[in-house]
N, C-alpha and C. Protein backbone atom coordinates (compact mmCIF):
# COMPACT_ATOMS: atom_id res chain seq x y z
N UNK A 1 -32.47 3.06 9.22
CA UNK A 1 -32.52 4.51 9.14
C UNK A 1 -33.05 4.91 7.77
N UNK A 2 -33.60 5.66 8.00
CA UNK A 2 -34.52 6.28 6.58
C UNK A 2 -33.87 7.48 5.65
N UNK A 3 -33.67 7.89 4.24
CA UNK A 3 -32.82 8.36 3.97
C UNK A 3 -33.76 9.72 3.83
N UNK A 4 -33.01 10.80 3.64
CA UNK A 4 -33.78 12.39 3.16
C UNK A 4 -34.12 12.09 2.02
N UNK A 5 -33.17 11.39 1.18
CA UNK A 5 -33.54 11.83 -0.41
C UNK A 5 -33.73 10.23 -1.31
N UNK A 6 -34.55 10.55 -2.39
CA UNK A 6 -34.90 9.36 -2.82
C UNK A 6 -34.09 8.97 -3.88
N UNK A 7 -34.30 7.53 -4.45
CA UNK A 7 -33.25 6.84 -4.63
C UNK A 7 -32.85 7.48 -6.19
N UNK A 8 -34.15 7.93 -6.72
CA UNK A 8 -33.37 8.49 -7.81
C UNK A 8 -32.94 10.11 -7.86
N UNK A 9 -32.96 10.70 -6.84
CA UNK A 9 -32.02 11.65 -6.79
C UNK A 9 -31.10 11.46 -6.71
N UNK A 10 -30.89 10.20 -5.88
CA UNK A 10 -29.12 10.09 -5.54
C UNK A 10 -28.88 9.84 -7.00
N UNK A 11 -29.25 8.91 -7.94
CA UNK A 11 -28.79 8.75 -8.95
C UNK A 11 -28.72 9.67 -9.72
N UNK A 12 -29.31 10.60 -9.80
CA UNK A 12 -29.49 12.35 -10.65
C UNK A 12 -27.69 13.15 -10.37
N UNK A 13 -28.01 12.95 -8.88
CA UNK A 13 -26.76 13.37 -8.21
C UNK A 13 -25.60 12.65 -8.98
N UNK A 14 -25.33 12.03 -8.65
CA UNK A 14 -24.50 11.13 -8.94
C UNK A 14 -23.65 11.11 -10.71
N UNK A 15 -24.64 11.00 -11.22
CA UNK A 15 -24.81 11.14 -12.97
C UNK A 15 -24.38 12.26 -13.45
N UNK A 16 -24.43 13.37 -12.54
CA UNK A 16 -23.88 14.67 -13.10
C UNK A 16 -22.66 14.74 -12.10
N UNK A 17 -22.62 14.45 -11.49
CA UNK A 17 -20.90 14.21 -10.60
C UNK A 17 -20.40 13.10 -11.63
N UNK A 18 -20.68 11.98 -12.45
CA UNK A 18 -20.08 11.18 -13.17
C UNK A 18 -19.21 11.97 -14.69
N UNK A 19 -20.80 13.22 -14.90
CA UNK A 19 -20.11 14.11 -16.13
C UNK A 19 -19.06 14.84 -16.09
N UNK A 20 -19.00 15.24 -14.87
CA UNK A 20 -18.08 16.29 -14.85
C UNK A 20 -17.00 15.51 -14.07
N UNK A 21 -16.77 14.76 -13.72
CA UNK A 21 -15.74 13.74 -13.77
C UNK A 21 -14.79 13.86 -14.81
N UNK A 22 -15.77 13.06 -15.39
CA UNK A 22 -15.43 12.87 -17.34
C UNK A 22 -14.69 13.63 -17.96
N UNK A 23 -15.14 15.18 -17.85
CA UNK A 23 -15.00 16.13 -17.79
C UNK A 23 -13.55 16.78 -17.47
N UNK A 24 -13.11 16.16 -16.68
CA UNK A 24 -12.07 16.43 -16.23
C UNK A 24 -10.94 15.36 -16.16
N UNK A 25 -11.28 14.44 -16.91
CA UNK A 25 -10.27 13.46 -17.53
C UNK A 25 -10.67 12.08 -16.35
N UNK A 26 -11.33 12.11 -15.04
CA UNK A 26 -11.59 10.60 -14.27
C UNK A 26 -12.48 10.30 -14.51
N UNK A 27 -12.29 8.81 -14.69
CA UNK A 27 -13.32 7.82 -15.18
C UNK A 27 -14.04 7.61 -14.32
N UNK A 28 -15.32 6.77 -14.49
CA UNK A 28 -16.39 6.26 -12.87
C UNK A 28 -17.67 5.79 -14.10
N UNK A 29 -18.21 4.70 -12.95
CA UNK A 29 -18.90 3.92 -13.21
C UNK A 29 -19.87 4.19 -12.48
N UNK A 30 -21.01 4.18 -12.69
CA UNK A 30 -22.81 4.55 -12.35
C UNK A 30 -23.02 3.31 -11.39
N UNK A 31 -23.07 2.86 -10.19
CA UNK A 31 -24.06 1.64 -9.92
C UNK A 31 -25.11 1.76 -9.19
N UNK A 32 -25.82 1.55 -9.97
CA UNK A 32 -27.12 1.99 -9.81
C UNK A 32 -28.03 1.13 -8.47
N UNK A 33 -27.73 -0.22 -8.76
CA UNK A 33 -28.13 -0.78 -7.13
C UNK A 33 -27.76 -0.01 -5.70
N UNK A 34 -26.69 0.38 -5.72
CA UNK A 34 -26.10 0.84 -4.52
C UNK A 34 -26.99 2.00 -3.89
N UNK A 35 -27.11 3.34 -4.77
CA UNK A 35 -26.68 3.81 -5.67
C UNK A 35 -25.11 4.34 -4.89
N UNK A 36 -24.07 4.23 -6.02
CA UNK A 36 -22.85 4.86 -5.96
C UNK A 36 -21.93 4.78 -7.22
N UNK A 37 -20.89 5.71 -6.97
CA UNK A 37 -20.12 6.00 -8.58
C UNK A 37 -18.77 5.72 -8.15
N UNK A 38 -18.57 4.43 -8.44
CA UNK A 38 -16.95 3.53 -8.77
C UNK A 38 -16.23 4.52 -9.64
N UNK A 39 -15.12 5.41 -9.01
CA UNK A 39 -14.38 6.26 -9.63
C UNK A 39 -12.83 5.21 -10.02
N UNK A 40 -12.53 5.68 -11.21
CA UNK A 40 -11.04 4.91 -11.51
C UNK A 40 -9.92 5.59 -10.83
N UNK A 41 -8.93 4.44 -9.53
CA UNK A 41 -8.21 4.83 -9.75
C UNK A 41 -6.73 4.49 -10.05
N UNK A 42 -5.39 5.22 -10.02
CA UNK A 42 -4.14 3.94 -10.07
C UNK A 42 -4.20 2.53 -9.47
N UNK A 43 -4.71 2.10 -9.25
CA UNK A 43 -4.76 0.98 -8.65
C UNK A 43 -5.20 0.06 -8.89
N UNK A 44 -5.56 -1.13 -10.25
CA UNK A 44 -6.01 -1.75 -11.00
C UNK A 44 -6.89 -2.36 -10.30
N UNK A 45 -8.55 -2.38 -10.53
CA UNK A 45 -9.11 -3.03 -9.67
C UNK A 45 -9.57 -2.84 -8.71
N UNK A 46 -9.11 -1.85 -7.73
CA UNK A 46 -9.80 -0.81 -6.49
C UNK A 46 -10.33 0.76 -6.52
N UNK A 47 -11.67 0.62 -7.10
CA UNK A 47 -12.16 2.11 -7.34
C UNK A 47 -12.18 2.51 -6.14
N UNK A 48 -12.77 4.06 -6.34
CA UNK A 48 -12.81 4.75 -5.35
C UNK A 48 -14.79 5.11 -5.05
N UNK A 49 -15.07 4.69 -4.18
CA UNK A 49 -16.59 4.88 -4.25
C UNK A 49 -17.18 6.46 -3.39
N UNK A 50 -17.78 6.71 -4.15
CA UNK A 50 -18.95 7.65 -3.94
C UNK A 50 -20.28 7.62 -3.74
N UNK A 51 -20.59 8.23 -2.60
CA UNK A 51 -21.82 8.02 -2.47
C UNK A 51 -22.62 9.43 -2.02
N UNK A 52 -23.94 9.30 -1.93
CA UNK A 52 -24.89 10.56 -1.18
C UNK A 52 -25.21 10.12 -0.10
N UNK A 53 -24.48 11.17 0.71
CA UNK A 53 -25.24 11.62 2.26
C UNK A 53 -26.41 11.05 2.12
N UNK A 54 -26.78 10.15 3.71
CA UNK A 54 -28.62 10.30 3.91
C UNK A 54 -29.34 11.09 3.96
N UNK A 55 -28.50 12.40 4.44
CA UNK A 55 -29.05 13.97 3.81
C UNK A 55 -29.51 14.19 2.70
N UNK A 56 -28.58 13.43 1.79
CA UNK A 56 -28.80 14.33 -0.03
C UNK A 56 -27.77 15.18 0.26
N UNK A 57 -27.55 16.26 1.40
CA UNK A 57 -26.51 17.06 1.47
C UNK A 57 -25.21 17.29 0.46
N UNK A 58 -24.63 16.12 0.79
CA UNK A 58 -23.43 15.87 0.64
C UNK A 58 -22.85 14.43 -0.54
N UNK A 59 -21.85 14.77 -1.24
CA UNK A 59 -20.97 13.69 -1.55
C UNK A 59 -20.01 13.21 -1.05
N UNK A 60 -19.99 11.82 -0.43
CA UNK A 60 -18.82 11.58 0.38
C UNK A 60 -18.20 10.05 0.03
N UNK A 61 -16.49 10.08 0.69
CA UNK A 61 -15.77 9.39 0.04
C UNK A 61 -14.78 9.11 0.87
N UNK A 62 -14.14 7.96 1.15
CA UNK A 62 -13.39 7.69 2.02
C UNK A 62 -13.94 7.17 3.34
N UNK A 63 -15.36 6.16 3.44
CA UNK A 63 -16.04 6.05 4.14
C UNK A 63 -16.37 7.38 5.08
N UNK A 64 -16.74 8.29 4.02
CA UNK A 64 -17.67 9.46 4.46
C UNK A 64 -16.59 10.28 5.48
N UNK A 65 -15.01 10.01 5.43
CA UNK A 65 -14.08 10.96 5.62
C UNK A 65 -14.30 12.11 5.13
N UNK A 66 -14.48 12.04 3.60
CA UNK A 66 -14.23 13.28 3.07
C UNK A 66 -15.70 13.38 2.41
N UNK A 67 -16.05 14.68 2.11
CA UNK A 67 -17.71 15.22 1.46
C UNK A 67 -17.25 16.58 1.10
N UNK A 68 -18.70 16.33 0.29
CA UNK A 68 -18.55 17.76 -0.59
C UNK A 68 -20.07 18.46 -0.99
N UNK A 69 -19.95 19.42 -0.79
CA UNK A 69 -21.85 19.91 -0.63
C UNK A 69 -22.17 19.38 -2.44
N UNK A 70 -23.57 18.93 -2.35
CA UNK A 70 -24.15 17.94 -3.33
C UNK A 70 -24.43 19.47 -4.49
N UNK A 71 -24.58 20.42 -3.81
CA UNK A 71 -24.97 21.79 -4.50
C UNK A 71 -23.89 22.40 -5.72
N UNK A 72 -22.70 21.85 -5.43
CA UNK A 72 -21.14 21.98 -5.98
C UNK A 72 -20.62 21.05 -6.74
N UNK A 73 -21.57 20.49 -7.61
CA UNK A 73 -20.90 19.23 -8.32
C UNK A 73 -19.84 19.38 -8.90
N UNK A 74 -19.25 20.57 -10.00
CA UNK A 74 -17.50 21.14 -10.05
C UNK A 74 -16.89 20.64 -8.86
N UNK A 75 -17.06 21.59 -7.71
CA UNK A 75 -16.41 21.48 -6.74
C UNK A 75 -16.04 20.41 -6.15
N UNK A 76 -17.27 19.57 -6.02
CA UNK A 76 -16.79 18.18 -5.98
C UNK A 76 -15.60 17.15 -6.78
N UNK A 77 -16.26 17.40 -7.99
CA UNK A 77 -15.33 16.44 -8.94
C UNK A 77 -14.00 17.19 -9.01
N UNK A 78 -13.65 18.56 -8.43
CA UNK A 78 -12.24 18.98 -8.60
C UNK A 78 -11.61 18.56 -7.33
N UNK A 79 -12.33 18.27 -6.37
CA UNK A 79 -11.68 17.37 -4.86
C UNK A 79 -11.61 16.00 -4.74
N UNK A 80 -12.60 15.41 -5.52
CA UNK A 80 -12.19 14.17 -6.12
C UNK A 80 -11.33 13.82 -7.00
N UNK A 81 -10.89 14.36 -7.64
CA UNK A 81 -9.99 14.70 -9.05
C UNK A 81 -8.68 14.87 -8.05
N UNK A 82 -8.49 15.88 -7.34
CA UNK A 82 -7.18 16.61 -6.56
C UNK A 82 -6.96 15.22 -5.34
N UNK A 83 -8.30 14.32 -5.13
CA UNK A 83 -7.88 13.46 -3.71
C UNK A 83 -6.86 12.25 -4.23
N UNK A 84 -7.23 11.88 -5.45
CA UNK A 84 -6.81 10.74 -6.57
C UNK A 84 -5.25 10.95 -6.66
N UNK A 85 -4.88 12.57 -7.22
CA UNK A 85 -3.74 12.57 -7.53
C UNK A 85 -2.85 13.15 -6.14
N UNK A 86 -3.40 13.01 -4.56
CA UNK A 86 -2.83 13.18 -3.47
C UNK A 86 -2.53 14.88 -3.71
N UNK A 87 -3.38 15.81 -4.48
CA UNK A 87 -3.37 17.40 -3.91
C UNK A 87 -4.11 17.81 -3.13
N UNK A 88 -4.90 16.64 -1.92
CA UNK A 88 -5.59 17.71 -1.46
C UNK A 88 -5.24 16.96 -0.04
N UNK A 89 -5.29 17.52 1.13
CA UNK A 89 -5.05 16.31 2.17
C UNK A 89 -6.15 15.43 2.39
N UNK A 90 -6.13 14.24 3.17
CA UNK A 90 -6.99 13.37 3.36
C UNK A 90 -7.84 14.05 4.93
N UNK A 91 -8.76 15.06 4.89
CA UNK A 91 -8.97 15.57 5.92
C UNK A 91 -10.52 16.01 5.64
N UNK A 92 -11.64 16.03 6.38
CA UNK A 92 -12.92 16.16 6.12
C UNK A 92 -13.16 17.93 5.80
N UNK A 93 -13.95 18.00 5.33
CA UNK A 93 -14.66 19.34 5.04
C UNK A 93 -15.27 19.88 6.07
């Protein structure tokens, strides 16, 4: 399957969902092969991965359970941020 968006958008994407992460005190790691962003979490050793929709659309997480429009990078990293510390339910958008 062929994706909407190219590989270094996802990484564009991604890189500014990593800042504002940061930003907000969670850590994450860039991998750039994939492309996806290894978020830290309690759990020594088991990040939490992120990736872009084949759309571009979306950021999604929880094997694409949960997403977040790619347009909302705040918004994102505050539902990623809220999924980590169990404030938000585990339920799709």
């Amino acid at each position: 399957m062929r994706h909407a968006i190219a590989h270094e958008e996802e990484i564009e994407l991604l890189e500014r969902l990593s800042k504002e992460l940061a930003r907000l005190g969670v850590e994450s790691d860039l991998r750039r092969s994939l492309p996806g962003l290894a978020v830290t979490t309690d759990v020594p050793g088991v990040p939490l991965y992120i990736f872009v929709s084949e759309s571009g659309n979306y950021f999604d997480w929880r094997n694409a359970e949960m997403r977040h429009p790619v347009g909302d990078v705040t918004g994102a990293a505050k539902r990623i941020r809220g999924f980590l510390h169990r404030d938000e339910p585990a339920e799709r958008s």
